[in-house]
PDB file of N, CA and C in Angstrom:
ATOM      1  N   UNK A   1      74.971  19.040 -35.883  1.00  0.00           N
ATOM      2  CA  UNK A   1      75.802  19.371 -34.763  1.00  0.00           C
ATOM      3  C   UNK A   1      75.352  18.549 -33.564  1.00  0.00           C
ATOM      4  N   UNK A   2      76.437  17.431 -32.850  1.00  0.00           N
ATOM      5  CA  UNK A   2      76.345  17.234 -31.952  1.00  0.00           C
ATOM      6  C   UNK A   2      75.419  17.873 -30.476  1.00  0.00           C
ATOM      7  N   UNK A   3      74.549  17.657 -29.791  1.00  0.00           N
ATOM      8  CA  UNK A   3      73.574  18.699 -28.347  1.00  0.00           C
ATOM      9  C   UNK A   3      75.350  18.777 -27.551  1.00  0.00           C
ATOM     10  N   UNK A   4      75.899  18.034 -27.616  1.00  0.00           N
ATOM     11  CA  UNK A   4      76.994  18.945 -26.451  1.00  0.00           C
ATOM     12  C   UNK A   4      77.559  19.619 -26.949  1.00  0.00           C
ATOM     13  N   UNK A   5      78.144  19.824 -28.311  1.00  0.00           N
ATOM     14  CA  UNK A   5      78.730  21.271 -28.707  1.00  0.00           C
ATOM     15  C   UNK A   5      77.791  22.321 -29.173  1.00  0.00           C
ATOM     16  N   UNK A   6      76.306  21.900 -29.507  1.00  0.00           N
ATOM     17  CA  UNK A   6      75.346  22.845 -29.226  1.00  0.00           C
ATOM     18  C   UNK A   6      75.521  23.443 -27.727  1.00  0.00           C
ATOM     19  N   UNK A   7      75.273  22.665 -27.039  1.00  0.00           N
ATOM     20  CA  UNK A   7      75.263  23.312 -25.486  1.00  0.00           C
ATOM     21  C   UNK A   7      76.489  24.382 -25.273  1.00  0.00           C
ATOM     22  N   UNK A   8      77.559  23.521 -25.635  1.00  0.00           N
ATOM     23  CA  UNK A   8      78.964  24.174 -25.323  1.00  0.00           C
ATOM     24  C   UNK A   8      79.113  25.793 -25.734  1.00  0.00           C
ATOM     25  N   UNK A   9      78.598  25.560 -27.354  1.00  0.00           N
ATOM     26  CA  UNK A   9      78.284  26.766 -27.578  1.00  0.00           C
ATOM     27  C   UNK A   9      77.535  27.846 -27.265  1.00  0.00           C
ATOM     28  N   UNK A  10      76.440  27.614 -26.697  1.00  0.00           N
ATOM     29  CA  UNK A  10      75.659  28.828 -25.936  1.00  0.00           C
ATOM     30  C   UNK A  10      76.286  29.137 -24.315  1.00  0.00           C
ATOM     31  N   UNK A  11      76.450  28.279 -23.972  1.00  0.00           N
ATOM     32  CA  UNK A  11      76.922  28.433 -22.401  1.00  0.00           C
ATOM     33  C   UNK A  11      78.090  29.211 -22.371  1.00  0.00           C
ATOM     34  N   UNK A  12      79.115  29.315 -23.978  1.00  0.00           N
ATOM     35  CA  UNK A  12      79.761  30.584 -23.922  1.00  0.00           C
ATOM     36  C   UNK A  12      79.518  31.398 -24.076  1.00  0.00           C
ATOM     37  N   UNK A  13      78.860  31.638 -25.172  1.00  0.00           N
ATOM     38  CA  UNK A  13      77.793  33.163 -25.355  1.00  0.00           C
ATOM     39  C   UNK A  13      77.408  33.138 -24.339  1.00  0.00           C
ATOM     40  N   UNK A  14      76.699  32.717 -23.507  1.00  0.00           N
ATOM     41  CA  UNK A  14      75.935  33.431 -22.006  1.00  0.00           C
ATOM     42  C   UNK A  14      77.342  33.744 -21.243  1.00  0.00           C
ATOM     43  N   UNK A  15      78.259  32.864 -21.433  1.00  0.00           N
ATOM     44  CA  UNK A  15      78.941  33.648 -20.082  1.00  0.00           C
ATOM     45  C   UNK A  15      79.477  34.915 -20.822  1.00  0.00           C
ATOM     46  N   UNK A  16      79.892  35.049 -21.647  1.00  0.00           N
ATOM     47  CA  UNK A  16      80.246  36.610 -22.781  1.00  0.00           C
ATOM     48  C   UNK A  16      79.446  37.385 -22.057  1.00  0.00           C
ATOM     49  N   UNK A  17      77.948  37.090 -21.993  1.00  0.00           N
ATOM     50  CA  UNK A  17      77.054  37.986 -21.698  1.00  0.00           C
ATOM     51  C   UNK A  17      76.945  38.471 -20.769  1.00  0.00           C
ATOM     52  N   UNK A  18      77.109  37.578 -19.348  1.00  0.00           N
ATOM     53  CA  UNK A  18      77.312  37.844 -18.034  1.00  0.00           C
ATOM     54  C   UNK A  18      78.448  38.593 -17.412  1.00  0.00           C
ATOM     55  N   UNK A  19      79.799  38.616 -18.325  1.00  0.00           N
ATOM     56  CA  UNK A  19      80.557  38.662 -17.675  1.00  0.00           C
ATOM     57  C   UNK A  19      80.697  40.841 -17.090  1.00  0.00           C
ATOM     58  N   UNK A  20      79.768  41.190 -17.451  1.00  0.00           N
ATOM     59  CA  UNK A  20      79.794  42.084 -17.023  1.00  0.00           C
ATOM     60  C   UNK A  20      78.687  42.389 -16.171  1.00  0.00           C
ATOM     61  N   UNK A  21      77.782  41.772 -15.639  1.00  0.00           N
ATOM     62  CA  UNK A  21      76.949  41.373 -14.703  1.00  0.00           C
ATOM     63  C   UNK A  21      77.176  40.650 -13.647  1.00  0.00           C
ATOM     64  N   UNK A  22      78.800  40.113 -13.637  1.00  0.00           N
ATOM     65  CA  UNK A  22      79.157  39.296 -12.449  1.00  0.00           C
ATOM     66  C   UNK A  22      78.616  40.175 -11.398  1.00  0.00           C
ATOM     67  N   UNK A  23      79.071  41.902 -11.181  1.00  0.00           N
ATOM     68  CA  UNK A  23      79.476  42.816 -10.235  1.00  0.00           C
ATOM     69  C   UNK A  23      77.939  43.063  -9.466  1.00  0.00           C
ATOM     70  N   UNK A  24      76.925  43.074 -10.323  1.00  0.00           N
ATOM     71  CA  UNK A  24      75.831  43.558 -10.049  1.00  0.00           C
ATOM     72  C   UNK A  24      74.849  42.459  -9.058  1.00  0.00           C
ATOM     73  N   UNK A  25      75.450  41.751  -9.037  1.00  0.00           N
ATOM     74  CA  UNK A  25      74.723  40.322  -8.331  1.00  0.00           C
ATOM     75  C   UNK A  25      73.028  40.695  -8.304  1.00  0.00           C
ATOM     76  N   UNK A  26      72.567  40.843  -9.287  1.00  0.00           N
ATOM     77  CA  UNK A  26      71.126  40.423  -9.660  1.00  0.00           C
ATOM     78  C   UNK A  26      70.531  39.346  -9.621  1.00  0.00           C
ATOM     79  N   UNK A  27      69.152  39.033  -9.423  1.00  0.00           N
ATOM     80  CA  UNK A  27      68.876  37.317  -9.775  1.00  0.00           C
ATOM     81  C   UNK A  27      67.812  37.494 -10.667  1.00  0.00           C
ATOM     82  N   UNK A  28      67.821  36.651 -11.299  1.00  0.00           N
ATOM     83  CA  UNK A  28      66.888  36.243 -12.200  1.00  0.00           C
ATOM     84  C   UNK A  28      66.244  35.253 -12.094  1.00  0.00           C
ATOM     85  N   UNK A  29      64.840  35.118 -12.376  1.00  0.00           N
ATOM     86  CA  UNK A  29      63.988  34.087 -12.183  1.00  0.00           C
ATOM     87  C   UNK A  29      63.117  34.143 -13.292  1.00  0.00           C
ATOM     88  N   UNK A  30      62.622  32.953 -13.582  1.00  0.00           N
ATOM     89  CA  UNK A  30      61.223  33.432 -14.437  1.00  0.00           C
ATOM     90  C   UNK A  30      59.837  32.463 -13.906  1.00  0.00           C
ATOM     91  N   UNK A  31      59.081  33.566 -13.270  1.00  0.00           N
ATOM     92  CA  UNK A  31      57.947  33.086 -12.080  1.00  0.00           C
ATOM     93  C   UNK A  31      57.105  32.841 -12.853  1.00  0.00           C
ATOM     94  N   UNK A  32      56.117  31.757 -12.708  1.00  0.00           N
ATOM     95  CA  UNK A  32      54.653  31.758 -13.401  1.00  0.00           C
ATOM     96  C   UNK A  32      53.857  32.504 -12.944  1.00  0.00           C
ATOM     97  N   UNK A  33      52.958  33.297 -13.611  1.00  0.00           N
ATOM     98  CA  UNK A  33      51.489  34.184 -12.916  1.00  0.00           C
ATOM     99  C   UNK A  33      50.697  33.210 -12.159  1.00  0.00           C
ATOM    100  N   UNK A  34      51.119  33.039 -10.462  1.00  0.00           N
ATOM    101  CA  UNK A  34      50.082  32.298  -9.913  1.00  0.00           C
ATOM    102  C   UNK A  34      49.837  31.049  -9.610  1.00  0.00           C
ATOM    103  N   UNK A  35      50.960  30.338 -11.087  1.00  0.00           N
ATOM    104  CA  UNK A  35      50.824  28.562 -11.040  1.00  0.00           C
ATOM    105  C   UNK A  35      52.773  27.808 -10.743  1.00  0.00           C
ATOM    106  N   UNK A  36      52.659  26.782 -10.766  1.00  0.00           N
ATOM    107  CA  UNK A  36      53.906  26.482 -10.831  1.00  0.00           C
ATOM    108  C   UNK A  36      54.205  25.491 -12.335  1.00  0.00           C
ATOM    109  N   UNK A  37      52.646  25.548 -13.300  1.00  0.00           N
ATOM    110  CA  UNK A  37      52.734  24.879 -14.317  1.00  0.00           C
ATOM    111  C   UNK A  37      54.764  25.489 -15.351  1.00  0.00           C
ATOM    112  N   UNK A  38      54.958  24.443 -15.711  1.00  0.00           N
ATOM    113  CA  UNK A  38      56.575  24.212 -16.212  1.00  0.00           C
ATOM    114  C   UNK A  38      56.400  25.241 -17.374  1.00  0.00           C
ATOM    115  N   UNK A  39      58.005  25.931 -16.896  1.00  0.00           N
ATOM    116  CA  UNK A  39      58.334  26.980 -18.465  1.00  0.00           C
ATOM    117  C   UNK A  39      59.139  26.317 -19.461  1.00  0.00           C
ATOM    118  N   UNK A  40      58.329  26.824 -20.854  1.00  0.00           N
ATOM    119  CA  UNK A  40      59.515  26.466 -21.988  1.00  0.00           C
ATOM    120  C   UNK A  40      60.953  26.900 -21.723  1.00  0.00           C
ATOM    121  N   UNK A  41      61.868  26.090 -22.631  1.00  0.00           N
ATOM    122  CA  UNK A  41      63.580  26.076 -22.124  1.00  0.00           C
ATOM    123  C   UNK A  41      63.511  27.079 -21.741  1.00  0.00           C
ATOM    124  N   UNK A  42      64.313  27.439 -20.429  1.00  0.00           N
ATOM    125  CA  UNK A  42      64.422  28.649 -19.734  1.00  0.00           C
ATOM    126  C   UNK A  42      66.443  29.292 -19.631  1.00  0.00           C
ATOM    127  N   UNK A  43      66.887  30.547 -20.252  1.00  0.00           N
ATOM    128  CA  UNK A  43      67.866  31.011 -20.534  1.00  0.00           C
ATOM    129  C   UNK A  43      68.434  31.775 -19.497  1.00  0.00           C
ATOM    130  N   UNK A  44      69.270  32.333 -18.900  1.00  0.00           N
ATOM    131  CA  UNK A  44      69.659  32.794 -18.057  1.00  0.00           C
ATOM    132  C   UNK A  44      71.298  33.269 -17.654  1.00  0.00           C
ATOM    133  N   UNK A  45      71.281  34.560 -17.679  1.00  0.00           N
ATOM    134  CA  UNK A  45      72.444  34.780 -17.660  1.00  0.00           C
ATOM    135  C   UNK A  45      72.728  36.357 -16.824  1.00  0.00           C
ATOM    136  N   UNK A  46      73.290  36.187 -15.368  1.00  0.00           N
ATOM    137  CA  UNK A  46      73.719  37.657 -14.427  1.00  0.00           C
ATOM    138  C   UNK A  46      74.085  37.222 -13.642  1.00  0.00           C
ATOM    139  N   UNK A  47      74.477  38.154 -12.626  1.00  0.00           N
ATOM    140  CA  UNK A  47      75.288  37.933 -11.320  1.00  0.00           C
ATOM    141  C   UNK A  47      74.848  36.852 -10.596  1.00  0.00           C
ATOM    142  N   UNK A  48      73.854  36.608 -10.567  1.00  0.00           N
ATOM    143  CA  UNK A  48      73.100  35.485  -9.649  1.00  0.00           C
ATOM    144  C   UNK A  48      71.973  35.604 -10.447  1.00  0.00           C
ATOM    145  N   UNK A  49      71.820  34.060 -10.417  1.00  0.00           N
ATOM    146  CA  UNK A  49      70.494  33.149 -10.829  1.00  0.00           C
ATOM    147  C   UNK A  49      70.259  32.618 -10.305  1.00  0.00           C
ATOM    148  N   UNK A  50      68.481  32.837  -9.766  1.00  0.00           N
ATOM    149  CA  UNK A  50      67.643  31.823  -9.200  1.00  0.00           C
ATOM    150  C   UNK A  50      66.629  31.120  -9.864  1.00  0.00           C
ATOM    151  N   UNK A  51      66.445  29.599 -10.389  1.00  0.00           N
ATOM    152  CA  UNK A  51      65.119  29.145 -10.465  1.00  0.00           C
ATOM    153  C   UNK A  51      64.826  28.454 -10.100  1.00  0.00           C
ATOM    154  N   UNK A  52      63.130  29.112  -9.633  1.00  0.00           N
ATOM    155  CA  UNK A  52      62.498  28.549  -8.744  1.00  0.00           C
ATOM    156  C   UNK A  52      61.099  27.969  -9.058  1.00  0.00           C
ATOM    157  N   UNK A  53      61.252  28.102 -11.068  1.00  0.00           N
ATOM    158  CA  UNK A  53      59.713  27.546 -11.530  1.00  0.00           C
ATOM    159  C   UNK A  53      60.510  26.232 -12.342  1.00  0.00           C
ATOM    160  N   UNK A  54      59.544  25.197 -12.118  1.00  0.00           N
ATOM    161  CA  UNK A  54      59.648  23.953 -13.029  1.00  0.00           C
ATOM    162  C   UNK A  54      60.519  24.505 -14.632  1.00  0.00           C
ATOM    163  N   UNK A  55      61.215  23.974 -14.809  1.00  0.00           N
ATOM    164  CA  UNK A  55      61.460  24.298 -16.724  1.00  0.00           C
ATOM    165  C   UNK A  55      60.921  22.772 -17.582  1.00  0.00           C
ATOM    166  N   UNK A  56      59.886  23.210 -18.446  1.00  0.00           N
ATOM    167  CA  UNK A  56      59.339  21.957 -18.901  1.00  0.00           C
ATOM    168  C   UNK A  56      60.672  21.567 -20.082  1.00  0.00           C
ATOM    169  N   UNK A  57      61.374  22.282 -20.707  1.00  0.00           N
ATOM    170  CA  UNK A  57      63.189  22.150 -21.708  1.00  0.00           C
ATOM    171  C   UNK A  57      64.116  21.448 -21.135  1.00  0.00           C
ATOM    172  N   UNK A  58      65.052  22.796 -21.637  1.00  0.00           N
ATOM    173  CA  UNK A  58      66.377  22.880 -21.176  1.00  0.00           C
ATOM    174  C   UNK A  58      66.386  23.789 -20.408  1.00  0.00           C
ATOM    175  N   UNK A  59      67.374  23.861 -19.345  1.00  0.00           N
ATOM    176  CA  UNK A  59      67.891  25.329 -18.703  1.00  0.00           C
ATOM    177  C   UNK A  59      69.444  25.365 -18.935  1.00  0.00           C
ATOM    178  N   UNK A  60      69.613  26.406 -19.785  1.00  0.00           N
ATOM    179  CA  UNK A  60      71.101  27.041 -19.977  1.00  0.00           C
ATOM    180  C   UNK A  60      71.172  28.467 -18.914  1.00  0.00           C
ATOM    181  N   UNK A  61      72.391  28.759 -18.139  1.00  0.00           N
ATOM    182  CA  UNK A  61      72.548  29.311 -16.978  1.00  0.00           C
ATOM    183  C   UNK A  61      74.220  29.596 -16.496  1.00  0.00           C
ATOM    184  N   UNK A  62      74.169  30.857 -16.951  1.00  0.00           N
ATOM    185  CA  UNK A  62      75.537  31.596 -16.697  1.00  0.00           C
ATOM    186  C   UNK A  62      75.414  32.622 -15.640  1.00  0.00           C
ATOM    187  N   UNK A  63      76.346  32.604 -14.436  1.00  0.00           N
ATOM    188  CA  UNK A  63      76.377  33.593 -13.384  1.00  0.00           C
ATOM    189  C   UNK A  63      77.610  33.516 -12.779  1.00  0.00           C
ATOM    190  N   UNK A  64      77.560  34.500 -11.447  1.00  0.00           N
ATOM    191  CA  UNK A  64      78.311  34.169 -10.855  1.00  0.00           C
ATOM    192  C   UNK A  64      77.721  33.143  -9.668  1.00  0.00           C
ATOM    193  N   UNK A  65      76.291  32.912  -9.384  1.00  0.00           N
ATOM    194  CA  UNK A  65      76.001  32.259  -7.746  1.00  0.00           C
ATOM    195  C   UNK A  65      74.996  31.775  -8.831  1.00  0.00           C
ATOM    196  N   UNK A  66      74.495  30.380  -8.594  1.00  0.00           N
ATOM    197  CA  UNK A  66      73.683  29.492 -10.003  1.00  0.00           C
ATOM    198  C   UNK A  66      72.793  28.797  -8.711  1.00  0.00           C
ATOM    199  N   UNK A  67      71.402  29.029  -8.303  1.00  0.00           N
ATOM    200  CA  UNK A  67      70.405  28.053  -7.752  1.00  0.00           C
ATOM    201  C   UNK A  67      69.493  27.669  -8.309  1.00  0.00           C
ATOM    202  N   UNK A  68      69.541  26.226  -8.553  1.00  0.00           N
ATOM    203  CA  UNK A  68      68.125  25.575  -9.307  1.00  0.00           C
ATOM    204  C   UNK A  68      67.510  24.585  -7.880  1.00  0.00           C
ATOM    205  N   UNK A  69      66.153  25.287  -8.131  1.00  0.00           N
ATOM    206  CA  UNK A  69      65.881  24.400  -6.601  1.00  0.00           C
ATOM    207  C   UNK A  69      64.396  24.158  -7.351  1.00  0.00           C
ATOM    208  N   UNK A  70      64.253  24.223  -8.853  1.00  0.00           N
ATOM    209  CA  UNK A  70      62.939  23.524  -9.444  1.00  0.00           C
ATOM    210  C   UNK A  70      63.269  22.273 -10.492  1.00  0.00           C
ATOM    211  N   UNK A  71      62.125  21.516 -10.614  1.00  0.00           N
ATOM    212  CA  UNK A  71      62.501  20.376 -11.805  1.00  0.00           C
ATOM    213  C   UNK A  71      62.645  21.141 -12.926  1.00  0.00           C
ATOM    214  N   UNK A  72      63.957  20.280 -13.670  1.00  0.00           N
ATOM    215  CA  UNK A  72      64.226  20.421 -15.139  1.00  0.00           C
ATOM    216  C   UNK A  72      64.006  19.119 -15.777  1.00  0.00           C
ATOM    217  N   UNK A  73      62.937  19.459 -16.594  1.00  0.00           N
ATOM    218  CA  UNK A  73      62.552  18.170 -17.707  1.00  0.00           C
ATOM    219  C   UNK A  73      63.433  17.530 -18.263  1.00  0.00           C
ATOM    220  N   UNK A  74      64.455  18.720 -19.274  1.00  0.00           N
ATOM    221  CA  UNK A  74      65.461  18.300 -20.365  1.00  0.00           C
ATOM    222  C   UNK A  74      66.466  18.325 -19.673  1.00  0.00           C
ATOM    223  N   UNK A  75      67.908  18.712 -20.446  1.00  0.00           N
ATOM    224  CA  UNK A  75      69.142  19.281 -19.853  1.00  0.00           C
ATOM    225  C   UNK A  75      69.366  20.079 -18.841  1.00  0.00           C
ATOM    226  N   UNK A  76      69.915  20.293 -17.910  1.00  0.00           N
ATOM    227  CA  UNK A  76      70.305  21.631 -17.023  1.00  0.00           C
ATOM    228  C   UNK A  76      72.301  21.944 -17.530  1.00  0.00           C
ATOM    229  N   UNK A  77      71.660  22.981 -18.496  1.00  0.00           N
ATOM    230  CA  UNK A  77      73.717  23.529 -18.392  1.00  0.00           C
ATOM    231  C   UNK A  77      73.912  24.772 -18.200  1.00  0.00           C
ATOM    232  N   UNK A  78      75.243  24.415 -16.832  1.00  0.00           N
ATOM    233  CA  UNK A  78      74.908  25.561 -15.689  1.00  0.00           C
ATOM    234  C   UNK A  78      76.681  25.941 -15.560  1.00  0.00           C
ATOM    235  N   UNK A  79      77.139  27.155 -15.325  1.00  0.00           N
ATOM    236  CA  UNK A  79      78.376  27.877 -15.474  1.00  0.00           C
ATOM    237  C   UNK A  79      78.255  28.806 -14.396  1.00  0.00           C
ATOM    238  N   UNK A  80      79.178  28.774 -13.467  1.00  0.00           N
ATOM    239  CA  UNK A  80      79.140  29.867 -12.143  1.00  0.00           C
ATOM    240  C   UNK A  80      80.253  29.611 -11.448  1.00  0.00           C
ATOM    241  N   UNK A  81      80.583  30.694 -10.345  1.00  0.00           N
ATOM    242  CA  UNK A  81      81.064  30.515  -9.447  1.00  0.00           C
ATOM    243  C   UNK A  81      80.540  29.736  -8.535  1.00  0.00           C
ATOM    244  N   UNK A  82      79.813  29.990  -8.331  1.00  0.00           N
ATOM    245  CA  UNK A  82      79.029  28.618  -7.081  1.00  0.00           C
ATOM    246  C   UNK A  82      78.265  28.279  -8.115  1.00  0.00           C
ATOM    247  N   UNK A  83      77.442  27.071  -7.888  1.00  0.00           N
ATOM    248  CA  UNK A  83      76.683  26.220  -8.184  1.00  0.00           C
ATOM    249  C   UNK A  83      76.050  25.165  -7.635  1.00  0.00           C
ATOM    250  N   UNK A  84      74.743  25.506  -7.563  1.00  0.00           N
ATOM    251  CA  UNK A  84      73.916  24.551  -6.799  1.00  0.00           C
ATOM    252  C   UNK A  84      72.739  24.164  -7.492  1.00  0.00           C
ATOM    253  N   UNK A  85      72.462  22.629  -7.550  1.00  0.00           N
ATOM    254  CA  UNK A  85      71.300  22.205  -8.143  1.00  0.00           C
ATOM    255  C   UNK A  85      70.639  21.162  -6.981  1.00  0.00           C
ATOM    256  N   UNK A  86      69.925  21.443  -6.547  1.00  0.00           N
ATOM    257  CA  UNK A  86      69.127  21.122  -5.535  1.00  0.00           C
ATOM    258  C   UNK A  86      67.749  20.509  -5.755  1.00  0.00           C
ATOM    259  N   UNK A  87      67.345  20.004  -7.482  1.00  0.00           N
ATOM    260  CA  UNK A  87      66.458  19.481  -7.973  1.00  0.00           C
ATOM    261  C   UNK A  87      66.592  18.581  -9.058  1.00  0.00           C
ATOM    262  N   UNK A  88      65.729  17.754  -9.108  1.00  0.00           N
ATOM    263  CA  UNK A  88      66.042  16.566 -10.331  1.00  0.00           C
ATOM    264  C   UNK A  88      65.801  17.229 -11.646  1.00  0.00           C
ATOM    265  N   UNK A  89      66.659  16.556 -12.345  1.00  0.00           N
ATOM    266  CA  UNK A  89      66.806  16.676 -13.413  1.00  0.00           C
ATOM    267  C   UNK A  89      66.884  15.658 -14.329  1.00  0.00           C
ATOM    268  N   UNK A  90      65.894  15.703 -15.034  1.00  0.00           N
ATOM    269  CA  UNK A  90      65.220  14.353 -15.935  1.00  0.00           C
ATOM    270  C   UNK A  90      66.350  14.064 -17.119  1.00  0.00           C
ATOM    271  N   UNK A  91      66.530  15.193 -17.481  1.00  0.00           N
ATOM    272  CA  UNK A  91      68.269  14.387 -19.026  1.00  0.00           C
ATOM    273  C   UNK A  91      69.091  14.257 -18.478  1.00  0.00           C
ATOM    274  N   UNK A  92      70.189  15.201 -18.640  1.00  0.00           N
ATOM    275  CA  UNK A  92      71.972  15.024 -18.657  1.00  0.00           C
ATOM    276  C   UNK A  92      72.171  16.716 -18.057  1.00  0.00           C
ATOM    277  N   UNK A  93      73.228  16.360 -17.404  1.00  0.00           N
ATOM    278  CA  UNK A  93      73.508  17.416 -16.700  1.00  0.00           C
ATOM    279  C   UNK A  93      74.905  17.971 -16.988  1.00  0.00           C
ATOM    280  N   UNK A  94      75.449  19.405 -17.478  1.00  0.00           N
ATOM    281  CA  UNK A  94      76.796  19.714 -17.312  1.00  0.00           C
ATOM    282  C   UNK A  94      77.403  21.234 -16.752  1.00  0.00           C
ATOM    283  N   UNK A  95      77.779  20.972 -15.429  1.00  0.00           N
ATOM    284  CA  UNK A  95      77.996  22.047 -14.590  1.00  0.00           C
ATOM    285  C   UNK A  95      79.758  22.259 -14.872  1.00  0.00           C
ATOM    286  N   UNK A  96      80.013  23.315 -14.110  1.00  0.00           N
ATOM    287  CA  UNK A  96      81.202  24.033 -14.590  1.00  0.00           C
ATOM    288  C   UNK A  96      81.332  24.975 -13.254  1.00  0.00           C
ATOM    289  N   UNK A  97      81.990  24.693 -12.496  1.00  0.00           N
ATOM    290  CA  UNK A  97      82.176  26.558 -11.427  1.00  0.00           C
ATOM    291  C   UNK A  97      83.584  26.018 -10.409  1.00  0.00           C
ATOM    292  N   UNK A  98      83.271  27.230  -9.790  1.00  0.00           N
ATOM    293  CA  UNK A  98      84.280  26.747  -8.339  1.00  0.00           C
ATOM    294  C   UNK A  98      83.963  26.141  -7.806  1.00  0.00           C
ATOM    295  N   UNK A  99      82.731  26.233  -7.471  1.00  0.00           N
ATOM    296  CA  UNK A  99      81.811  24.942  -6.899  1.00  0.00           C
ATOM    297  C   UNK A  99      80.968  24.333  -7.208  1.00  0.00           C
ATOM    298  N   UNK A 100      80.583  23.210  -6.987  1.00  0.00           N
ATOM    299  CA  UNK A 100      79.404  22.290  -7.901  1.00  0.00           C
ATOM    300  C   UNK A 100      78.935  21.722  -7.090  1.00  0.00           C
ATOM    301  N   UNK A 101      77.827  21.691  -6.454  1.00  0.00           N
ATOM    302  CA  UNK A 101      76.924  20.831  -5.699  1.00  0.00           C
ATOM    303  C   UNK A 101      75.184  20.285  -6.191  1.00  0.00           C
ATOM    304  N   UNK A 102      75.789  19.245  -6.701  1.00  0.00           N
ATOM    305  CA  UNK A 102      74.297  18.468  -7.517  1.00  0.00           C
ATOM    306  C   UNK A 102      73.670  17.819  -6.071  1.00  0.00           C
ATOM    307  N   UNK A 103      72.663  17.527  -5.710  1.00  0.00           N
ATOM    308  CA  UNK A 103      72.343  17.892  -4.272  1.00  0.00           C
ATOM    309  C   UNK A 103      70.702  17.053  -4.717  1.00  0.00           C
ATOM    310  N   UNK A 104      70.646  16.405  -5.961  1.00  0.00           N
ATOM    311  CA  UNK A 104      69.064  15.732  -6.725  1.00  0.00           C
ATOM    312  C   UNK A 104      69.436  14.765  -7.331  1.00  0.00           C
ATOM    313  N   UNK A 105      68.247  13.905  -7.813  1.00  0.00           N
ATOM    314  CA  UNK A 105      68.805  12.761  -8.405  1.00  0.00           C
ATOM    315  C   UNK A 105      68.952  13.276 -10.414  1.00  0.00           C
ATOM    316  N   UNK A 106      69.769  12.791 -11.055  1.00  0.00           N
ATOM    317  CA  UNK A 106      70.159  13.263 -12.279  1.00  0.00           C
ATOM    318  C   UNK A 106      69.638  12.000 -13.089  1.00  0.00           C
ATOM    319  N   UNK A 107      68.847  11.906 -14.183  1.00  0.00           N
ATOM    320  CA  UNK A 107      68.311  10.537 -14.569  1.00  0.00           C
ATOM    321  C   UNK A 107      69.130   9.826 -15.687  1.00  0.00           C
ATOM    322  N   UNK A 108      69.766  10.418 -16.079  1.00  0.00           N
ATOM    323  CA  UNK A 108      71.197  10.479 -17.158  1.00  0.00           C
ATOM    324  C   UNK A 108      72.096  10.884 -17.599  1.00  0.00           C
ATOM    325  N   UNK A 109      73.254  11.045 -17.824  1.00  0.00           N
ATOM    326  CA  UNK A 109      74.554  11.775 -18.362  1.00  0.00           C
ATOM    327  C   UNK A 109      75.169  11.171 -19.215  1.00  0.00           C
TER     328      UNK A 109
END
């Protein structure tokens, strides 16, 4: 299987998942204890998502309000009503929302 219809495919399952979490506008993060050393692929899916730790992967990311304001090693694929990526991102990037603001340098697509 092709990585973009891999991708394609989870980024629907997450939004399946979210879509009843739009209302609750939660955020999600996943913090390191203490360090800012990089998380394995990091998943994400609720009303609002924030990350704010390095992802040493991929980051897959379904919400309604989407902030990445840390480096992503691999891929960043991101689905929201807003959307903001405000950090580099070392692969390929594929956003999706009402709004899209890539706002970093992207090293390939």
């Amino acid at each position: 299987m092709r990585p973009q219809r891999s991708n394609l495919i989870t980024l629907t399952i997450l939004l399946m998942l979210a879509a009843p979490s739009l209302w609750s506008q939660t955020t999600v993060s996943k913090p390191e204890a203490g360090a800012s050393a990089p998380t394995p692929d990091h998943f994400a899916a609720a009303g609002k998502v924030t990350v704010t730790t390095p992802v040493a992967g991929d980051l897959i990311a379904a919400g309604g309000d989407i902030d990445v304001s840390a480096n992503v090693r691999g891929d960043a694929v991101v689905a929201g009503g807003n959307v903001r990526v405000g950090a580099p991102v070392q692969q390929g990037i594929y956003a999706a929302g009402g709004r899209v603001l890539i706002d970093a340098p992207v090293q390939r697509n």
